[in-house]
N, C-alpha and C. Protein backbone atom coordinates (compact mmCIF):
# COMPACT_ATOMS: atom_id res chain seq x y z
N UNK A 1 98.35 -94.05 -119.89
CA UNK A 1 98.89 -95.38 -119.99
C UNK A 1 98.70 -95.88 -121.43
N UNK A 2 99.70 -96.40 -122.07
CA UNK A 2 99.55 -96.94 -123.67
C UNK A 2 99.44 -98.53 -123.57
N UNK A 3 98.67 -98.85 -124.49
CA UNK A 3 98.33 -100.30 -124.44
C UNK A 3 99.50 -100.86 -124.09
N UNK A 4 100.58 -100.77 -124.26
CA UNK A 4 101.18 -101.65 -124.32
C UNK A 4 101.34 -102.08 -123.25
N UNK A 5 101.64 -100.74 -122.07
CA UNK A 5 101.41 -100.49 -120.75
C UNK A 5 100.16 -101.37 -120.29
N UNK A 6 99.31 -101.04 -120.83
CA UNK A 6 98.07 -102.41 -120.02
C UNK A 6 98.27 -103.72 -120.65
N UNK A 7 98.81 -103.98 -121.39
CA UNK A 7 98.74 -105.42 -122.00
C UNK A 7 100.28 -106.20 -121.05
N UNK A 8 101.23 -105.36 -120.65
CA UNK A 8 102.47 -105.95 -119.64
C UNK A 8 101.57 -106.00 -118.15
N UNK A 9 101.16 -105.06 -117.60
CA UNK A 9 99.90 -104.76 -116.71
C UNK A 9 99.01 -105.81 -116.44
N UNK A 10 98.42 -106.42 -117.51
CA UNK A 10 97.39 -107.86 -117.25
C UNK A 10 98.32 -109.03 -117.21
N UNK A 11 99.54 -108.94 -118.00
CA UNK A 11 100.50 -110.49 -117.70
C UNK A 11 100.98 -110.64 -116.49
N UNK A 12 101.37 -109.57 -116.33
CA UNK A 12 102.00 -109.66 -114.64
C UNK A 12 101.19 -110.18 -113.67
N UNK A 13 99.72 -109.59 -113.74
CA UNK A 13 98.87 -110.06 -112.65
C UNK A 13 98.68 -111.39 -113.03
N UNK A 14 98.25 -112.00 -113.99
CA UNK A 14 97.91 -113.26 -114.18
C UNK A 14 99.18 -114.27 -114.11
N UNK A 15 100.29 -113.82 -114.35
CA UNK A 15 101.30 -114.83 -114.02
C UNK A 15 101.75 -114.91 -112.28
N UNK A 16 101.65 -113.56 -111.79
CA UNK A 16 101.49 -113.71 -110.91
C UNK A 16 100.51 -114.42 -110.28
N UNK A 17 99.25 -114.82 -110.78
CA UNK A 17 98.66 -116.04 -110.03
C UNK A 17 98.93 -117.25 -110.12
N UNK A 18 99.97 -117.54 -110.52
CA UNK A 18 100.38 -118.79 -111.08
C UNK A 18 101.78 -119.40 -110.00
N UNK A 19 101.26 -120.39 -109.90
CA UNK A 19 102.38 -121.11 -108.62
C UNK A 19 103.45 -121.20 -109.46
N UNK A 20 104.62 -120.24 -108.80
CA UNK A 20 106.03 -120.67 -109.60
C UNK A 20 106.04 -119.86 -110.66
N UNK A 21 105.29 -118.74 -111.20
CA UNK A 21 105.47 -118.43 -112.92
C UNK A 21 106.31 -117.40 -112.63
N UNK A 22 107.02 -117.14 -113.72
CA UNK A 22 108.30 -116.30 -113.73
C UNK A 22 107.27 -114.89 -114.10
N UNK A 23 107.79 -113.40 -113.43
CA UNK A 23 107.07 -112.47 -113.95
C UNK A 23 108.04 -111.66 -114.71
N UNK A 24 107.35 -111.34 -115.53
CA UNK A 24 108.05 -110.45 -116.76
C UNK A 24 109.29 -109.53 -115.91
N UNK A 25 108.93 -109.08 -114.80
CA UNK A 25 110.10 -108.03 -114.18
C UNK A 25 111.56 -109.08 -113.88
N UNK A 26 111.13 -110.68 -113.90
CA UNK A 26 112.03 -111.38 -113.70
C UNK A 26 112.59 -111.95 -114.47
N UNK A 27 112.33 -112.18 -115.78
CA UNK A 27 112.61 -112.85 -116.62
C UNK A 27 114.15 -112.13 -117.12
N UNK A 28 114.99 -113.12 -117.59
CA UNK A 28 116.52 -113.11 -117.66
C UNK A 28 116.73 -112.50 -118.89
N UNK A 29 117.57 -111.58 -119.29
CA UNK A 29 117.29 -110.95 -120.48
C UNK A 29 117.89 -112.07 -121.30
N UNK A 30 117.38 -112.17 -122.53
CA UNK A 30 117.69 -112.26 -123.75
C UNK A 30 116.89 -114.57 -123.77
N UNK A 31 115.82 -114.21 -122.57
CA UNK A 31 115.41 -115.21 -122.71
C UNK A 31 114.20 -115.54 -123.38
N UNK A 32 113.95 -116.69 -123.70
CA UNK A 32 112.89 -116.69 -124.53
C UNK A 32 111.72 -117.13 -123.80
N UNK A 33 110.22 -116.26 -124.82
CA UNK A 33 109.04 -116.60 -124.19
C UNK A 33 108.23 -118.30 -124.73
N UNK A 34 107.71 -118.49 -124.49
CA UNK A 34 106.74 -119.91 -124.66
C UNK A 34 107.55 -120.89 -125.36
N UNK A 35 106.99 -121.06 -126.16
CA UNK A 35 108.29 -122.43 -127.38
C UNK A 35 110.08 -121.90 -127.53
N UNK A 36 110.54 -121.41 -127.09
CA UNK A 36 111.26 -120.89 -127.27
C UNK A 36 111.47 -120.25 -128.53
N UNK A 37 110.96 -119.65 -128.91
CA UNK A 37 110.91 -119.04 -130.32
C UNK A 37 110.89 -117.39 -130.43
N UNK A 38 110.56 -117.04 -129.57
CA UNK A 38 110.70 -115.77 -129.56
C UNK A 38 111.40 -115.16 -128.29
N UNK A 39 112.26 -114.61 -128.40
CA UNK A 39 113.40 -113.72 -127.25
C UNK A 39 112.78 -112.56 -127.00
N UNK A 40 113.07 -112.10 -125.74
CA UNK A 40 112.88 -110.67 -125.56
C UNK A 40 114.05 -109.97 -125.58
N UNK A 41 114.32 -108.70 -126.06
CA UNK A 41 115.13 -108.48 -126.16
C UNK A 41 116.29 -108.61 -124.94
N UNK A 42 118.10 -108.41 -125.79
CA UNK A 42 118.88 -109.19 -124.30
C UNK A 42 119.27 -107.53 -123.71
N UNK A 43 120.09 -107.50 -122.95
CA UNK A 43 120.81 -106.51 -121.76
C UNK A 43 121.79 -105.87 -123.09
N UNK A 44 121.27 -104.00 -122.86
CA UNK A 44 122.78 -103.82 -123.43
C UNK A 44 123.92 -104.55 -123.71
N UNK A 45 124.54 -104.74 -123.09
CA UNK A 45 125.87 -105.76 -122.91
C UNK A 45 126.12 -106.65 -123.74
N UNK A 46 124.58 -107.62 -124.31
CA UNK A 46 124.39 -108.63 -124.69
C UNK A 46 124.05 -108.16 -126.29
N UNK A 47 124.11 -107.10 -126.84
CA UNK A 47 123.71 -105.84 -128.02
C UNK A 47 124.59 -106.89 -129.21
N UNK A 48 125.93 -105.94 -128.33
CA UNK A 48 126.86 -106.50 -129.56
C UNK A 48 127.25 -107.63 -130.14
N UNK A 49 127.04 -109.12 -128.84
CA UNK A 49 127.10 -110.39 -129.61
C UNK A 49 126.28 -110.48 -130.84
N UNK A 50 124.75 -109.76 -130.90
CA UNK A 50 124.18 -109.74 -132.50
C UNK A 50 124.26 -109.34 -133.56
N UNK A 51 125.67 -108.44 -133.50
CA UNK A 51 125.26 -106.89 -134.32
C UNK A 51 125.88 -107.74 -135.75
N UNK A 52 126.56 -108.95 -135.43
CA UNK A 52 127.29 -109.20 -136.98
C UNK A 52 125.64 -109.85 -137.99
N UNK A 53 125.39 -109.82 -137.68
CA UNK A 53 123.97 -109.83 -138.38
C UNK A 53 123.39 -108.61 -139.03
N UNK A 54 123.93 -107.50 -138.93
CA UNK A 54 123.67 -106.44 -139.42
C UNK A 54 124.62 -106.19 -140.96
N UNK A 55 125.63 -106.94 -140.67
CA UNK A 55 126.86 -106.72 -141.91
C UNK A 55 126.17 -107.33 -143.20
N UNK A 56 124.74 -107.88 -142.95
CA UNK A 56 124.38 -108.64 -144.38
C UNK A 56 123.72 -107.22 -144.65
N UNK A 57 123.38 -106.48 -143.79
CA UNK A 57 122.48 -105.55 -144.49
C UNK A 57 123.20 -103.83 -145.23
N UNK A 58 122.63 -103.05 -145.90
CA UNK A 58 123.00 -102.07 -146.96
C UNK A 58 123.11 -101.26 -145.24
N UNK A 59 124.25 -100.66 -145.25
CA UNK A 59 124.42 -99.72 -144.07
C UNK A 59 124.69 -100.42 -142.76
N UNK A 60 125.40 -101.66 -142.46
CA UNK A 60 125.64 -102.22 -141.28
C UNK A 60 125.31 -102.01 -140.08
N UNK A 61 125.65 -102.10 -139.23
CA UNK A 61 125.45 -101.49 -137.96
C UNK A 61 124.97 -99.87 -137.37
N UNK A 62 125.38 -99.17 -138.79
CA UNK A 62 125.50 -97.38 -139.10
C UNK A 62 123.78 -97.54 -139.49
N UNK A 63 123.21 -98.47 -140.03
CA UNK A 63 121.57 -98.53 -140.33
C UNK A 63 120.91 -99.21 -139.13
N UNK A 64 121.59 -100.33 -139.04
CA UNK A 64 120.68 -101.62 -138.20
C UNK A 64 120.76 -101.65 -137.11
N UNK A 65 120.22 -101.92 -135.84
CA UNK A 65 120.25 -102.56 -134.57
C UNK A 65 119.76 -104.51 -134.84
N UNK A 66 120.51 -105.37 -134.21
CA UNK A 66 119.78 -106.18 -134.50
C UNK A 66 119.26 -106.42 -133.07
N UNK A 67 117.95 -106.60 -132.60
CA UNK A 67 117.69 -106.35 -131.21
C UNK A 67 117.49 -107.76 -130.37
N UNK A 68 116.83 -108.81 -131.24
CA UNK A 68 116.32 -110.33 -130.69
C UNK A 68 116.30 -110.32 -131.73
N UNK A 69 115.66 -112.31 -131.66
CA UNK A 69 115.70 -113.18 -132.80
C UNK A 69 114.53 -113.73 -132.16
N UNK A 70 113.99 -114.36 -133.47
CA UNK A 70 112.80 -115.26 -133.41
C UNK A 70 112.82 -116.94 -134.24
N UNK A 71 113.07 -117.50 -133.37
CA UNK A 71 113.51 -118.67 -133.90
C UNK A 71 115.02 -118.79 -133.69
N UNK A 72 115.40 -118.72 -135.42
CA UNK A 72 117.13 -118.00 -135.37
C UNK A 72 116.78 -116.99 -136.45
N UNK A 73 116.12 -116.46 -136.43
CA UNK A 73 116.11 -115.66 -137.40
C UNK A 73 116.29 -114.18 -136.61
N UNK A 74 116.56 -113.25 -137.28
CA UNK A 74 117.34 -112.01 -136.48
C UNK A 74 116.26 -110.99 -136.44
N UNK A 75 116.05 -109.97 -135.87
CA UNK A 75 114.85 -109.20 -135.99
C UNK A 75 115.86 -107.28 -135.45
N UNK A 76 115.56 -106.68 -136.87
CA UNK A 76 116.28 -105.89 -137.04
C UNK A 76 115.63 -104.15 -136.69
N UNK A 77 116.46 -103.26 -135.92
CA UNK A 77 115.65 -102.00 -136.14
C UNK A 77 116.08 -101.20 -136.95
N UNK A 78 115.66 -100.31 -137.87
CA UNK A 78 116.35 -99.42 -138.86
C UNK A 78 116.15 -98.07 -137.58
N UNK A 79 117.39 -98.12 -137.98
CA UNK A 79 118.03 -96.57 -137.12
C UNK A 79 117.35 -95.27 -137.12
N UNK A 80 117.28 -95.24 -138.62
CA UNK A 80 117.03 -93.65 -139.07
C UNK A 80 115.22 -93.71 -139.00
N UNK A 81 114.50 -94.54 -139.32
CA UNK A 81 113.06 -94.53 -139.04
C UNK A 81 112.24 -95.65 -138.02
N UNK A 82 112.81 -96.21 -137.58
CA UNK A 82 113.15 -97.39 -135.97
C UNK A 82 111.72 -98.07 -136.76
N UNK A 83 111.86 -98.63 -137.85
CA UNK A 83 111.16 -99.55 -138.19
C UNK A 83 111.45 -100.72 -137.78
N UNK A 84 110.70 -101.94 -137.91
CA UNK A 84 110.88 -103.47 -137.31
C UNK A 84 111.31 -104.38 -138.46
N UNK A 85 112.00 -105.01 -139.37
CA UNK A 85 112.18 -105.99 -139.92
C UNK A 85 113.11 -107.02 -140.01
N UNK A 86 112.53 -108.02 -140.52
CA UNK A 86 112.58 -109.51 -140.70
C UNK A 86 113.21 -110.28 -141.63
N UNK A 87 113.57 -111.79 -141.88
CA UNK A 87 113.66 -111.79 -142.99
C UNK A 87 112.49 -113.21 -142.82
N UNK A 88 111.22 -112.78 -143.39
CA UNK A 88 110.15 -113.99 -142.76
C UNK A 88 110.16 -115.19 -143.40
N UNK A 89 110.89 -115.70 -144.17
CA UNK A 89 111.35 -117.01 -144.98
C UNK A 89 112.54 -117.42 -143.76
N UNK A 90 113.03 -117.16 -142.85
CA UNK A 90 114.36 -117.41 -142.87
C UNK A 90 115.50 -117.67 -142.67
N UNK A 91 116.33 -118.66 -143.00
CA UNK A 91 117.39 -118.56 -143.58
C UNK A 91 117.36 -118.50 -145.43
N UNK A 92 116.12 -118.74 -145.65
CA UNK A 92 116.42 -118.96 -147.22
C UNK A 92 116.23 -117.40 -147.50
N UNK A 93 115.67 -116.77 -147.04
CA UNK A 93 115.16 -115.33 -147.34
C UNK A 93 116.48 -114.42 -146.73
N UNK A 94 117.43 -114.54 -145.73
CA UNK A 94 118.28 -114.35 -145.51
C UNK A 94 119.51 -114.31 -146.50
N UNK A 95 119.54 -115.19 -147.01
CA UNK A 95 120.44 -116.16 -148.24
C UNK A 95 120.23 -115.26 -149.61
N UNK A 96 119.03 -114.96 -149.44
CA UNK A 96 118.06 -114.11 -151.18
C UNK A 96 117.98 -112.87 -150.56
N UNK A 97 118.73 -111.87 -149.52
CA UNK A 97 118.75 -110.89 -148.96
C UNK A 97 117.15 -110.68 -149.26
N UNK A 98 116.46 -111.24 -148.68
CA UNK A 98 114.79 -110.80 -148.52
C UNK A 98 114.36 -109.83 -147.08
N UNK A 99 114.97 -108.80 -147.08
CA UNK A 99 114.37 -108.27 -145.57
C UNK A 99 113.04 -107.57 -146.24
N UNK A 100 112.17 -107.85 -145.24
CA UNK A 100 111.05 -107.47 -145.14
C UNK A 100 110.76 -106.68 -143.80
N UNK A 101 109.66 -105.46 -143.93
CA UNK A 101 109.77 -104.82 -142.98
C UNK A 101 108.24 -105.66 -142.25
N UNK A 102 108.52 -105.84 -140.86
CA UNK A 102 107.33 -106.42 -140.01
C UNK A 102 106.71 -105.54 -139.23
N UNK A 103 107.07 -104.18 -138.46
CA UNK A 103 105.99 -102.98 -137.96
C UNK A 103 106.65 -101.88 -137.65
N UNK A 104 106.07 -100.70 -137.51
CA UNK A 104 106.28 -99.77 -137.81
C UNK A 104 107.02 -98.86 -136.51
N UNK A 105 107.39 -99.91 -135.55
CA UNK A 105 108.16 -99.49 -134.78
C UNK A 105 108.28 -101.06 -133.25
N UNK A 106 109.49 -100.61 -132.63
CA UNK A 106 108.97 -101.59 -131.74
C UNK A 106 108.01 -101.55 -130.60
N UNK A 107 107.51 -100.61 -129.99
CA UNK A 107 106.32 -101.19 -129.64
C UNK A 107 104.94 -101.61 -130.20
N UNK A 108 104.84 -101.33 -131.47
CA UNK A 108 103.87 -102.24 -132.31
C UNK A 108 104.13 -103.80 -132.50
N UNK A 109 105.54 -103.36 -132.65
CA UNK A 109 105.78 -104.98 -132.66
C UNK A 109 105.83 -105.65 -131.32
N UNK A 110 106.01 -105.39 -130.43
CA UNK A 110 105.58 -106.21 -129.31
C UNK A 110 104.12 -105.94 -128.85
N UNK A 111 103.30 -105.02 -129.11
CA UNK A 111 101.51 -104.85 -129.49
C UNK A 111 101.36 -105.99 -130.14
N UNK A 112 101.84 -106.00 -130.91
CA UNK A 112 100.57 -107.13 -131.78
C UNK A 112 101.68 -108.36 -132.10
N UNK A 113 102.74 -108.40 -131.93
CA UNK A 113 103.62 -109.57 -131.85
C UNK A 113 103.56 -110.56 -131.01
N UNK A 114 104.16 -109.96 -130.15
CA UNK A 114 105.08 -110.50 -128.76
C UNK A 114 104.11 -110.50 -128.19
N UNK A 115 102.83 -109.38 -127.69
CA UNK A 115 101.54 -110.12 -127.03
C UNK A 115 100.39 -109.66 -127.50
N UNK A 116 100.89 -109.59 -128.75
CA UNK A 116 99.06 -109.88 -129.50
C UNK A 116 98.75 -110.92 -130.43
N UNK A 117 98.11 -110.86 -130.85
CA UNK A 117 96.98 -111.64 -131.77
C UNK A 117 97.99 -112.01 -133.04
N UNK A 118 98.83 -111.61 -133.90
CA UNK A 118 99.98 -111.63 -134.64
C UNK A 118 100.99 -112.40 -134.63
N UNK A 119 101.23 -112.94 -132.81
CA UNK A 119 101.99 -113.50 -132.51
C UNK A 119 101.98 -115.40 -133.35
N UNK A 120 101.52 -115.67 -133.37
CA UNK A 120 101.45 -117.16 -134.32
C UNK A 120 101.92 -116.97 -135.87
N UNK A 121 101.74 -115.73 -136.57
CA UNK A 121 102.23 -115.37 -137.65
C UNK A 121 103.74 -115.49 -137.53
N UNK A 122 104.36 -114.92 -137.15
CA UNK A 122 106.15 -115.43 -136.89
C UNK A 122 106.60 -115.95 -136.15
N UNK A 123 105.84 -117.19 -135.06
CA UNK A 123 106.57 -118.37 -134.56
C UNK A 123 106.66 -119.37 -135.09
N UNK A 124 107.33 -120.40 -135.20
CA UNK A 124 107.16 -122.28 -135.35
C UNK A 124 105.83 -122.83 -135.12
N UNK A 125 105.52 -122.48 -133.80
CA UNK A 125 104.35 -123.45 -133.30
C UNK A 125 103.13 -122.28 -133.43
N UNK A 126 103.36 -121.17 -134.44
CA UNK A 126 101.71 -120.75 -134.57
C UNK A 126 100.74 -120.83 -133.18
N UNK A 127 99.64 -120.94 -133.51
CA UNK A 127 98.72 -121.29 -132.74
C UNK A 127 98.86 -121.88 -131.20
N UNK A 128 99.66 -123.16 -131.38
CA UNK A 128 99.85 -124.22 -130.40
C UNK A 128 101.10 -123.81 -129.49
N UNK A 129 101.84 -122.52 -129.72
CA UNK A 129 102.34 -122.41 -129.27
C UNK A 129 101.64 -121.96 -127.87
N UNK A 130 102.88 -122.28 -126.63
CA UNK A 130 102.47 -122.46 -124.73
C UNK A 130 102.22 -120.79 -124.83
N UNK A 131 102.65 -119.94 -125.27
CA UNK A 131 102.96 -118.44 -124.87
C UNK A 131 101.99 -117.74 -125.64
N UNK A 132 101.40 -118.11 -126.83
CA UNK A 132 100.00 -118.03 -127.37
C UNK A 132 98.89 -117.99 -126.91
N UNK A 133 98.64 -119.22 -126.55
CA UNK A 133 97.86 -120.14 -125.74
C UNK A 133 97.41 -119.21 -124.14
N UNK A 134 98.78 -119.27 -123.72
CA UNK A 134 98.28 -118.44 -121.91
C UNK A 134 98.04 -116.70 -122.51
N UNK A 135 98.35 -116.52 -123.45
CA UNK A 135 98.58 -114.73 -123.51
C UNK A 135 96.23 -115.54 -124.19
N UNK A 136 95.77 -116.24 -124.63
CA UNK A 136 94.63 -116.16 -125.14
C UNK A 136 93.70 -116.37 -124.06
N UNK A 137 93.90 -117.44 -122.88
CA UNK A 137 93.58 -117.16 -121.84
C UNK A 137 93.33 -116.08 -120.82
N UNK A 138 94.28 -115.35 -120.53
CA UNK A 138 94.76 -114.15 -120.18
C UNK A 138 93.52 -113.17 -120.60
N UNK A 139 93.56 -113.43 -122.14
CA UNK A 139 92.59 -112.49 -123.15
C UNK A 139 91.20 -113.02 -122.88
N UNK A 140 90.64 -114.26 -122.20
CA UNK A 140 89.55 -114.60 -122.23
C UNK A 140 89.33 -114.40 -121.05
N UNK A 141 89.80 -114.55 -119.80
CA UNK A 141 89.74 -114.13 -118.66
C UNK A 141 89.67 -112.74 -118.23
C-alpha cells in the first residue's frame, strides 16, 4: 500500500464519521475540495474543456496535460517526464510565461498537496483554509 493509498484510506473513514460528509468515492468530478480552491481532477470527458491552457505553453497539448486548477490558475502535467507545474504568481506569472515546476509527479503532488502539509502553500486561504483544517484534525486524531 503507498502512502498515498493510506492517506485516501484515513479520509474516507473519518469523513465517513461525519453526518452528511461527502466521501471521496462520491465526490463529483472536477469538484472542488474545502475553500473552493483546489479541484480534483475532472472526468476524462471534462479533459478537453482545459486543454486551451496548454497553447500558452512551448509544445501545446503534444507537451502538456492541463489536469485541474487551483484557484483559476491551471495545474499542468508534462507528458514526456509527468512532472507537476504551475504558474505560482498567477495570472501575473501566467502573463510573464512563469511556469514553474511544483512536484515531481502527480502523486506527490496530491502527497503533500492536496493532502499534505504543503497544501496552504498554493491555496488562497493557506492555513484557514476548511480542507486544511479537517485534513489537520484527521492528522491529530
Amino acid at each position: 500500500m503507498t502512502e498515498l493509498d493510506e492517506i485516501v484510506g484515513t479520509l474516507r473513514t473519518a469523513l465517513a464519521d461525519i453526518p452528511a460528509a461527502v466521501t471521496f468515492a462520491d465526490l463529483p468530478n472536477g469538484r472542488a475540495i474545502g475553500s473552493e480552491s483546489a479541484e480534483i481532477p475532472p472526468a476524462m470527458s471534462e479533459l478537453d474543456d482545459n486543454q486551451f491552457y496548454c497553447d500558452e505553453l512551448a509544445g501545446g497539448t503534444t507537451n502538456w496535460l492541463c489536469y485541474g486548477m487551483i484557484d483559476d490558475n491551471p495545474l499542468f502535467l508534462n507528458r514526456a517526464d509527468e512532472d507537476v507545474w504551475w504558474f505560482p504568481g498567477g495570472v501575473a506569472d501566467r502573463i510573464n510565461g512563469r511556469l514553474a515546476r511544483l512536484a515531481d509527479d502527480l502523486a506527490t503532488f496530491v502527497t503533500r498537496y492536496l493532502f499534505g502539509e504543503q497544501y496552504p502553500e498554493v491555496v488562497t486561504g493557506g492555513a484557514q483554509d476548511r480542507w486544511y483544517a479537517f485534513r489537520q484534525n484527521v492528522r491529530a486524531g
